[in-house]
C-alpha atoms as a PDB file:
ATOM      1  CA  UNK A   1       0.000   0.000   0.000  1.00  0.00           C
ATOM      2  CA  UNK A   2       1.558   3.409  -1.275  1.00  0.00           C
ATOM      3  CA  UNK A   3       0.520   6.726   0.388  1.00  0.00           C
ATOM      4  CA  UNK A   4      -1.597   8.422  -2.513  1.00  0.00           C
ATOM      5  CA  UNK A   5      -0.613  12.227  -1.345  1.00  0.00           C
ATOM      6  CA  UNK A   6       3.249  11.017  -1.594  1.00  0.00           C
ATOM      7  CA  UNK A   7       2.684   9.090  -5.092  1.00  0.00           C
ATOM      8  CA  UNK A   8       1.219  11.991  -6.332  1.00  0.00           C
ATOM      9  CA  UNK A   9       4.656  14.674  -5.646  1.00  0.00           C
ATOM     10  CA  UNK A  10       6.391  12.278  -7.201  1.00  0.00           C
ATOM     11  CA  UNK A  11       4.827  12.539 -10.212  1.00  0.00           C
ATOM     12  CA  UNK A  12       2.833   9.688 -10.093  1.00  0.00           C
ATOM     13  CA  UNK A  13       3.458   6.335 -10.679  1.00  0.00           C
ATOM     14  CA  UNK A  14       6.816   5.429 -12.266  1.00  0.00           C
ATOM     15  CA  UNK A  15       5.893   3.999 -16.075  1.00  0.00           C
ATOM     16  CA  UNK A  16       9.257   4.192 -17.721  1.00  0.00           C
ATOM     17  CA  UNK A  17       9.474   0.423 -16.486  1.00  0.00           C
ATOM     18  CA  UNK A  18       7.999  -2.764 -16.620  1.00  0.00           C
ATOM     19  CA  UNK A  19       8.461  -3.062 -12.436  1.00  0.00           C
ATOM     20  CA  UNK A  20       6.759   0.322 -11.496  1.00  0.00           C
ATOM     21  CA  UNK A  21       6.205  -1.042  -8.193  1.00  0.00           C
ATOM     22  CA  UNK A  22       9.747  -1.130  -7.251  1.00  0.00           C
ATOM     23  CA  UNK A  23      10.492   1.492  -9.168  1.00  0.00           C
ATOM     24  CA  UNK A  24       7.897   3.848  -7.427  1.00  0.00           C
ATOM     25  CA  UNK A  25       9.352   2.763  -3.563  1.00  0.00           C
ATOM     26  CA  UNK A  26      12.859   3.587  -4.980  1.00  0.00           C
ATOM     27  CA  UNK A  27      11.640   7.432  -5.616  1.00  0.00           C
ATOM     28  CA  UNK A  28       9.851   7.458  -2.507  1.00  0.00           C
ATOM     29  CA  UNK A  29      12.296   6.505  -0.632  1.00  0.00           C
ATOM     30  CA  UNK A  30      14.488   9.268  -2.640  1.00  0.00           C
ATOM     31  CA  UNK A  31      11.874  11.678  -1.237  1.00  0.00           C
ATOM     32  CA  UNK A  32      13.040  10.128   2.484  1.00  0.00           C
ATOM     33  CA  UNK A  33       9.589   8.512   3.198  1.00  0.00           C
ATOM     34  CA  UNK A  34       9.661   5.470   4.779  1.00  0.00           C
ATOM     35  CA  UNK A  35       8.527   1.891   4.251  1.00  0.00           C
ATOM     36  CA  UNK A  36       7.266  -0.404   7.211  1.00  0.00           C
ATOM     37  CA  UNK A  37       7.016  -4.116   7.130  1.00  0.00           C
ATOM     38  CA  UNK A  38       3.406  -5.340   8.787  1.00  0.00           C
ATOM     39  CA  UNK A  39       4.009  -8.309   9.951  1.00  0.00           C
ATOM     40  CA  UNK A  40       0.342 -10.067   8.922  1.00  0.00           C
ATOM     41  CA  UNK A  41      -0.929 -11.648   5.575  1.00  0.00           C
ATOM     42  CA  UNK A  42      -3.430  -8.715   4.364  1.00  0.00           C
ATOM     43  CA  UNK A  43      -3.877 -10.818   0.660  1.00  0.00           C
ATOM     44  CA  UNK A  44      -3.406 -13.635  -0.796  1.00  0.00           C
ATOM     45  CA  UNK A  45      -2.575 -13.919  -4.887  1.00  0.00           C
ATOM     46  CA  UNK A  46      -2.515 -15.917  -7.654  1.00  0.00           C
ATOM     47  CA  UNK A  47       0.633 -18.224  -8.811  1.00  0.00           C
ATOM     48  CA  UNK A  48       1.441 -19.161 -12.434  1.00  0.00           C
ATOM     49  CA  UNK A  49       0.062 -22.602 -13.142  1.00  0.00           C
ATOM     50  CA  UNK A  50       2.780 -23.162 -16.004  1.00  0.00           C
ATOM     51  CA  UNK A  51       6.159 -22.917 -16.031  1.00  0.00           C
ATOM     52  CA  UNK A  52       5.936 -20.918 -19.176  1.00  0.00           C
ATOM     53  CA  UNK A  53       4.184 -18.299 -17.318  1.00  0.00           C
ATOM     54  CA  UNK A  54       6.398 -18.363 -14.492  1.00  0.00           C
ATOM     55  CA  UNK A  55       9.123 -18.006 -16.654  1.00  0.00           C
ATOM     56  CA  UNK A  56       7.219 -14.770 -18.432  1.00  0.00           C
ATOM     57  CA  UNK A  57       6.914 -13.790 -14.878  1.00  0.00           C
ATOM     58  CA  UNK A  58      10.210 -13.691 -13.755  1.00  0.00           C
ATOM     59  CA  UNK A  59      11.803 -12.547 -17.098  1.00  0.00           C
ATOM     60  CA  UNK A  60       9.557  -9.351 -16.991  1.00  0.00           C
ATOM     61  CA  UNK A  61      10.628  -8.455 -13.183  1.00  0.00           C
ATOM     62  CA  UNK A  62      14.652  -9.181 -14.678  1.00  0.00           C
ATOM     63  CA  UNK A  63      13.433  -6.529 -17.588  1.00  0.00           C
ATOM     64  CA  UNK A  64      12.077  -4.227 -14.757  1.00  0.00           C
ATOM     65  CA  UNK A  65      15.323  -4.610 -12.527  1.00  0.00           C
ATOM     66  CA  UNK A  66      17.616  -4.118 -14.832  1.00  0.00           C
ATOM     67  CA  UNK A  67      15.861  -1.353 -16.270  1.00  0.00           C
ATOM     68  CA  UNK A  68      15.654   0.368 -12.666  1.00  0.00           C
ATOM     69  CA  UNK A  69      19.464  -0.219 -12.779  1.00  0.00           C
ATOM     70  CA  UNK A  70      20.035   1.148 -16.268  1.00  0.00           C
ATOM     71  CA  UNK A  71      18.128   4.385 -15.988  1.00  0.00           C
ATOM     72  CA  UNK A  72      18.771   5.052 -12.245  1.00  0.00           C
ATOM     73  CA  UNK A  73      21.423   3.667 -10.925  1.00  0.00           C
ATOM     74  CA  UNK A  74      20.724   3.577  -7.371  1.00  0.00           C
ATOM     75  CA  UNK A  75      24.383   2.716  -5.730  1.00  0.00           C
ATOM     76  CA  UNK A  76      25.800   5.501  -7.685  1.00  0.00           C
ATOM     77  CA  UNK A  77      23.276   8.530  -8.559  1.00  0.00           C
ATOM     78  CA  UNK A  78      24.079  11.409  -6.603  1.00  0.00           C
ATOM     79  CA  UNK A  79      20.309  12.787  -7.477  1.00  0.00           C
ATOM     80  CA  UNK A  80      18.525   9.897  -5.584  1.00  0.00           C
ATOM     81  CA  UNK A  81      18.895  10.631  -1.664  1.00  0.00           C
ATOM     82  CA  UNK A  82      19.322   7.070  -0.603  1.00  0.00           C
ATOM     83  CA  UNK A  83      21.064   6.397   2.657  1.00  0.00           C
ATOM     84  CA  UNK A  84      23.927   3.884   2.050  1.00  0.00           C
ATOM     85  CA  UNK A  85      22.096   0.730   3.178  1.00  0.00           C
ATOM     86  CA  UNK A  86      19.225   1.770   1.208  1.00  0.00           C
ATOM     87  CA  UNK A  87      21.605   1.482  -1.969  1.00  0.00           C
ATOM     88  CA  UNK A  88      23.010  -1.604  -1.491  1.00  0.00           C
ATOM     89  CA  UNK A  89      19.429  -2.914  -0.603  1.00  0.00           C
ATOM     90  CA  UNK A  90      18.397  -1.489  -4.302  1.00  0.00           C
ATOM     91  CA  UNK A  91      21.521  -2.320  -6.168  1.00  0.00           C
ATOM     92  CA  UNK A  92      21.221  -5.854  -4.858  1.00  0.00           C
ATOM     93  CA  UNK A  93      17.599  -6.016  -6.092  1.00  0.00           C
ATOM     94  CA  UNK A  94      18.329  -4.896  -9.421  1.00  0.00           C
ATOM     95  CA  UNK A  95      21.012  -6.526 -10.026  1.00  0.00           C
ATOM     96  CA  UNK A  96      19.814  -9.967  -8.814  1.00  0.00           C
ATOM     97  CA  UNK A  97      18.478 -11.321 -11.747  1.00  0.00           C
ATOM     98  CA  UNK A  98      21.655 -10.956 -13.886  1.00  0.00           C
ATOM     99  CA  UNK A  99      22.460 -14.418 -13.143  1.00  0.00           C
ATOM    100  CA  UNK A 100      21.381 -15.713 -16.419  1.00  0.00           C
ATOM    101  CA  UNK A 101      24.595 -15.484 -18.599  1.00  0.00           C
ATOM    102  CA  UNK A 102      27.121 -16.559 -15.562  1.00  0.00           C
ATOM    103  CA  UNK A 103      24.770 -19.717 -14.961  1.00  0.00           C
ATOM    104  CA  UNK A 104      25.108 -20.567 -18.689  1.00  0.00           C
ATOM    105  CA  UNK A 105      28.837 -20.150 -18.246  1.00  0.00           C
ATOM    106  CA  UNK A 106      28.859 -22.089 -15.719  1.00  0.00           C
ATOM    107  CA  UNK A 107      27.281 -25.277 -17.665  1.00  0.00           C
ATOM    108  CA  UNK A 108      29.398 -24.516 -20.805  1.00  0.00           C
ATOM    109  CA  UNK A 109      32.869 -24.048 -19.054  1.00  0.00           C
ATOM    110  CA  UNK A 110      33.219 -27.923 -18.286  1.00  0.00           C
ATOM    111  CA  UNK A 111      31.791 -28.528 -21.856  1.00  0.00           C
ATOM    112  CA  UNK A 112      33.966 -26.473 -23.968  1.00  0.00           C
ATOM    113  CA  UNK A 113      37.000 -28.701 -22.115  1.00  0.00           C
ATOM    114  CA  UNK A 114      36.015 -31.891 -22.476  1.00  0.00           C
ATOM    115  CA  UNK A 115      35.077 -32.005 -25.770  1.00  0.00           C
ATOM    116  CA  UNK A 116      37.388 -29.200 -27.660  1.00  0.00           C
ATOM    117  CA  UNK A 117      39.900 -28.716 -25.126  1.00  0.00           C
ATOM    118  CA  UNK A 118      39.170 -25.121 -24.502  1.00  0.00           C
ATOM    119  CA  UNK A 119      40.065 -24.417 -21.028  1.00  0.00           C
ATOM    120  CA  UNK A 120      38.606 -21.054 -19.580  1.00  0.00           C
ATOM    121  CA  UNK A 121      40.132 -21.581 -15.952  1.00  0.00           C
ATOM    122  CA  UNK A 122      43.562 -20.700 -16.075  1.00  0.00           C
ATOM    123  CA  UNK A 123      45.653 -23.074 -13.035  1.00  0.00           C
ATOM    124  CA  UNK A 124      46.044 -26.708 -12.154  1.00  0.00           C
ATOM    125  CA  UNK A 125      43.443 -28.558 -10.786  1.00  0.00           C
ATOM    126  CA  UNK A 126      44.250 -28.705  -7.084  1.00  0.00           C
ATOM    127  CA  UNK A 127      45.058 -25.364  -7.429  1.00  0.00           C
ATOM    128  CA  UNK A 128      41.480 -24.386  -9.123  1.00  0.00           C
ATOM    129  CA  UNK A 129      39.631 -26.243  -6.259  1.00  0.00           C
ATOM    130  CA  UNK A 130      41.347 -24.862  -3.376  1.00  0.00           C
ATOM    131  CA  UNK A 131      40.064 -20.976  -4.747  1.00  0.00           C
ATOM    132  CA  UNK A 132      36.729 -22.396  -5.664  1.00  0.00           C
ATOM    133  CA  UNK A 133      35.597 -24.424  -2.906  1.00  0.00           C
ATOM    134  CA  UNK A 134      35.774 -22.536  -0.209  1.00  0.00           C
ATOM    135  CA  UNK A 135      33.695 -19.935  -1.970  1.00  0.00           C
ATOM    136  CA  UNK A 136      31.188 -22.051  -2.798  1.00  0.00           C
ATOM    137  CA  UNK A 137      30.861 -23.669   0.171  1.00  0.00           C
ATOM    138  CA  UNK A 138      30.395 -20.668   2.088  1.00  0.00           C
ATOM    139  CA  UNK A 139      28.524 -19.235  -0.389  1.00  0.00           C
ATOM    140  CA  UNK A 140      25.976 -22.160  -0.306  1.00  0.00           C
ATOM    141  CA  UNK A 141      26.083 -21.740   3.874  1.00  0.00           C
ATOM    142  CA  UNK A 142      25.344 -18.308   3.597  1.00  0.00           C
ATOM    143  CA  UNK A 143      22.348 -19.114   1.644  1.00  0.00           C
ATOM    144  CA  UNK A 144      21.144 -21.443   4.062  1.00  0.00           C
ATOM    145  CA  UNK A 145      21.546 -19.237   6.906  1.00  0.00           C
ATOM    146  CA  UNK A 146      19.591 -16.670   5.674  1.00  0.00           C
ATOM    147  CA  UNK A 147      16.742 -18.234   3.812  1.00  0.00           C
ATOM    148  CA  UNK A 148      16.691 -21.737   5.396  1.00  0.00           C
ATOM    149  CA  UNK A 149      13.205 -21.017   6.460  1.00  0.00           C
ATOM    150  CA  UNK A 150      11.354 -20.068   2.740  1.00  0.00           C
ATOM    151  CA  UNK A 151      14.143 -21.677   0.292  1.00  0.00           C
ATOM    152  CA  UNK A 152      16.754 -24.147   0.009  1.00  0.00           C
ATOM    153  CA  UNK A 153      19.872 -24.065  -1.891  1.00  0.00           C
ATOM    154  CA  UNK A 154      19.305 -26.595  -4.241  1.00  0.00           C
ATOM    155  CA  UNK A 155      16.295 -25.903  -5.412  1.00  0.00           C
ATOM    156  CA  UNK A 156      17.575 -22.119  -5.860  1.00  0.00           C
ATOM    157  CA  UNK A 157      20.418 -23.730  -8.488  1.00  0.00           C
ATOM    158  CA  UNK A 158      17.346 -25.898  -9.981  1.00  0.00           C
ATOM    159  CA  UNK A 159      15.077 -22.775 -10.944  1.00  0.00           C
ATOM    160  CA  UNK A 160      18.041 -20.310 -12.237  1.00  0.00           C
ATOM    161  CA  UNK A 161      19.695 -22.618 -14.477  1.00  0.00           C
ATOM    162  CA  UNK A 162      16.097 -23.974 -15.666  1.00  0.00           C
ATOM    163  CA  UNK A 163      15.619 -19.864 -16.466  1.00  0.00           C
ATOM    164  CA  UNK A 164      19.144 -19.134 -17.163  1.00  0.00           C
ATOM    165  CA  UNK A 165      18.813 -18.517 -21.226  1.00  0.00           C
ATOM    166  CA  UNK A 166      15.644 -16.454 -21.142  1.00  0.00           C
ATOM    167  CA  UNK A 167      17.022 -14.261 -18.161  1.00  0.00           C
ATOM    168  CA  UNK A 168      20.130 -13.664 -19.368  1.00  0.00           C
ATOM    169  CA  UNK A 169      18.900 -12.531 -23.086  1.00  0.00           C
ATOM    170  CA  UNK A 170      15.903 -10.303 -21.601  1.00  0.00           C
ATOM    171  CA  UNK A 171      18.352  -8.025 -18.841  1.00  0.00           C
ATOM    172  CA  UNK A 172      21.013  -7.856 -21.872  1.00  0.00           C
ATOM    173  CA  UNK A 173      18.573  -6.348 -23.999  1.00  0.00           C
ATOM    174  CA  UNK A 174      17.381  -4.555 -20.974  1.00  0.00           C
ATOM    175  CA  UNK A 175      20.613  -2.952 -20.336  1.00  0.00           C
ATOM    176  CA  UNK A 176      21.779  -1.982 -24.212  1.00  0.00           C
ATOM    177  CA  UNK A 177      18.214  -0.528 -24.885  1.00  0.00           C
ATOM    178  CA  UNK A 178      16.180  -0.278 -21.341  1.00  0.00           C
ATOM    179  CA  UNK A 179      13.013   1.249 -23.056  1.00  0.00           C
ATOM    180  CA  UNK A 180      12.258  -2.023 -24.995  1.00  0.00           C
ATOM    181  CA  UNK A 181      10.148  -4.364 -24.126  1.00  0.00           C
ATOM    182  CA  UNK A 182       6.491  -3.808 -23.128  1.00  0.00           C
ATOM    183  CA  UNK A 183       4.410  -4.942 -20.249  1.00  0.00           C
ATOM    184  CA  UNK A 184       2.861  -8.417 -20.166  1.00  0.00           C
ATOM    185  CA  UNK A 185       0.540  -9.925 -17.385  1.00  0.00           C
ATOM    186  CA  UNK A 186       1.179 -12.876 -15.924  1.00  0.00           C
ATOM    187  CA  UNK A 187      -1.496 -15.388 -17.160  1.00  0.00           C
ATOM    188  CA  UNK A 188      -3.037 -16.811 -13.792  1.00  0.00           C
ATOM    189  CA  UNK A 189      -6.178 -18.522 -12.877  1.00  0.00           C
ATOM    190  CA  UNK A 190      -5.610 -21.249 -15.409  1.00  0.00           C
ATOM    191  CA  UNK A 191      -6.400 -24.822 -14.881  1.00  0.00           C
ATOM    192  CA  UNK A 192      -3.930 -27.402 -14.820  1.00  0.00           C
ATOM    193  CA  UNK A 193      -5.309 -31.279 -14.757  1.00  0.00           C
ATOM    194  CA  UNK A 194      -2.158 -33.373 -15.282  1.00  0.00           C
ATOM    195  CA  UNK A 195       1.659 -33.287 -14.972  1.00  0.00           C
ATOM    196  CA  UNK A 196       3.319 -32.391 -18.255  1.00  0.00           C
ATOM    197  CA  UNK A 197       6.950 -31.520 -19.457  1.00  0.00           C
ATOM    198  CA  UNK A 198       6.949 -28.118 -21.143  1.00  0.00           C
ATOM    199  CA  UNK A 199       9.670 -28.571 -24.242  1.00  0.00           C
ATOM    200  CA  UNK A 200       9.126 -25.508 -25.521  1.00  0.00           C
ATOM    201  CA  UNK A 201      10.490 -23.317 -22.361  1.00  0.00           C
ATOM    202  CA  UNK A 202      13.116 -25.929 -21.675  1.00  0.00           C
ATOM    203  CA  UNK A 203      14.555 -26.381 -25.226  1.00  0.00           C
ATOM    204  CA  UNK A 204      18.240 -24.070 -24.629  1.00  0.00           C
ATOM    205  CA  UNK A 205      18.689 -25.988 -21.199  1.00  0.00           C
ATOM    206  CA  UNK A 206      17.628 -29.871 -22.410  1.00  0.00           C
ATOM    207  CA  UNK A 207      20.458 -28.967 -25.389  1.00  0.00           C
ATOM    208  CA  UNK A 208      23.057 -28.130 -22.698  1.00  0.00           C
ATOM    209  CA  UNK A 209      22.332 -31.672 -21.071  1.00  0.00           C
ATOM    210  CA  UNK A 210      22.690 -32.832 -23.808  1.00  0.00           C
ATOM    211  CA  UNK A 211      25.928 -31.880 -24.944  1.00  0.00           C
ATOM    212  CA  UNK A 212      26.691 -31.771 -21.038  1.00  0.00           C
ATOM    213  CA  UNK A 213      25.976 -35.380 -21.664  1.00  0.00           C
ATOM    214  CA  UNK A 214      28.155 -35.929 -24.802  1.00  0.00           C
ATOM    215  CA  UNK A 215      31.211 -34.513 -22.805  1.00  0.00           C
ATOM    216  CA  UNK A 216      31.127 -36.852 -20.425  1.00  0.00           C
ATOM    217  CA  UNK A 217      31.646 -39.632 -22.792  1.00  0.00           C
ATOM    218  CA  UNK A 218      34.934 -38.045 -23.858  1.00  0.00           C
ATOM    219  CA  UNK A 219      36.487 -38.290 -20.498  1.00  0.00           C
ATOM    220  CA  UNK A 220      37.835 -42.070 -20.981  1.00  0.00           C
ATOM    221  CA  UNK A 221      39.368 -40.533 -24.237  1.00  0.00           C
ATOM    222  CA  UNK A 222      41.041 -38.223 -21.955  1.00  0.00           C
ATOM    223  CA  UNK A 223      42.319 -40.155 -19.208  1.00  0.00           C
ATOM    224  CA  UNK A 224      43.862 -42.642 -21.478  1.00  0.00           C
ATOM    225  CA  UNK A 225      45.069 -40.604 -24.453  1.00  0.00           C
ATOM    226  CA  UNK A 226      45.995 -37.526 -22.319  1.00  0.00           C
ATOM    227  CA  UNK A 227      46.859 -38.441 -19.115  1.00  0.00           C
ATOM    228  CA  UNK A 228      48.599 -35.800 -17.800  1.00  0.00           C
ATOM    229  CA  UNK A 229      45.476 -34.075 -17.739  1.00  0.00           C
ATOM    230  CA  UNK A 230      44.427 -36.188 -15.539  1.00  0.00           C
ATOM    231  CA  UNK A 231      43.220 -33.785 -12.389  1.00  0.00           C
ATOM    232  CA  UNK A 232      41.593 -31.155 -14.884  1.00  0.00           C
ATOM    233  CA  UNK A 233      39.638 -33.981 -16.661  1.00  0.00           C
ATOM    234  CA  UNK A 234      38.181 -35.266 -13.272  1.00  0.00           C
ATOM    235  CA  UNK A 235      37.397 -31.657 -11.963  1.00  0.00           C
ATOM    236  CA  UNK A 236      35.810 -31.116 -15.265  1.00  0.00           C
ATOM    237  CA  UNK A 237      33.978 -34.044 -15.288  1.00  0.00           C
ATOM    238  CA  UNK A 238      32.513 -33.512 -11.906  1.00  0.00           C
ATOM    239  CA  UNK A 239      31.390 -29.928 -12.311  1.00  0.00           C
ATOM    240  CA  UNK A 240      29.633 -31.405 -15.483  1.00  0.00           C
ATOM    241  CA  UNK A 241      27.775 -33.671 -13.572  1.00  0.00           C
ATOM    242  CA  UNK A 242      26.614 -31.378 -11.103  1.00  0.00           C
END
């Protein structure tokens, strides 16, 4: 619930982008009103039924953030009178959803090794894993901590490399031209009868397994042919798998 006397100095409600919810607290907050958190369910809503809607859903609030982040910039504007908390809270909300092309790194990196022997991690194996696992680790920990109670950590890897491709393409074209794109409602209120596998949002990611897939076949090639690779090809191997 927004305050219609403080909506209204600010001009209104903030159009320019597909989130105008967020986008409207951010200039309100500018303004130095303040937000409070009642601690009660006052409504319930609808979920999308399909995960081709979800998908829509999510890929038009990565739009919206990264459009907030293109046009305003809250860590760094000097116009929007944020305290500093209040711009890392922003600047981590609008930046969240640019996980889409480092997840799709992520899946290709072990690929590109095994079968064409493109290695994008510069180091030797032990080496890589002593950096990388600690990070992760506590990475993964510090997700738990803080959202053990609403989500879990692997079903948070699940959902943003099933939307990894469509996420990363929308807050690209987000960022190189934020005033593209137009606003789309969630379809909602549909009826779903039986289970189904929906192809058609999950054709990009199925290819990656597959080729995911492929690569692992190439790793007895490896370890007898090259053997010296021996520690790269395992670590490879097992970050394909995962």
């Amino acid at each position: 619930m927004i305050r219609k006397d403080y909506v209204l100095e600010i001009g209104g409600i903030a159009v320019e982008t597909v989130t105008e919810d967020c986008h409207t607290s951010l200039r309100l907050h500018s303004q130095g009103y303040d937000s409070v958190y009642y601690d009660k369910i006052m409504v319930a809503g609808l979920a999308p039924e399909k995960f081709s809607t979800y998908v829509g859903q999510q890929v038009r609030w990565a739009r919206g953030m990264a459009q907030i982040l293109r046009l305003e910039n809250p860590l760094f504007n000097r116009k929007l009178k944020l305290s500093i908390p209040q711009r890392l809270c922003y600047f981590s909300a609008t930046s969240h959803f640019f996980f889409g092309f480092p997840r799709l790194m992520y899946a290709i990196a072990p690929m590109l090794f095994l079968l064409f022997g493109i290695n994008l991690v510069r180091g030797l194996g032990v080496e890589t894993l002593a950096y990388a696992v600690p990070h992760i680790v506590l990475g993964l920990n510090a997700n738990y901590i803080t959202n053990k109670a609403a989500r879990f950590s692997f079903w948070n890897e699940i959902f943003e490399y099933a939307m990894a491709f469509q996420d990363g393409l929308v807050t690209m074209l987000a960022v190189i031209n934020p005033k593209a794109g137009t606003f789309n409602v969630t379809d909602k209120g549909t009826s779903v009868n039986q289970r189904y596998f929906d192809w058609n949002s999950m054709r990009i990611s199925f290819g990656l397994v597959v080729l995911l897939g492929l690569s692992l076949l190439a790793v007895p090639f490896w370890l007898v042919l090259r053997s010296e690779f021996k520690e790269a090809v395992l670590i490879n191997a097992f970050w394909a798998i995962f």
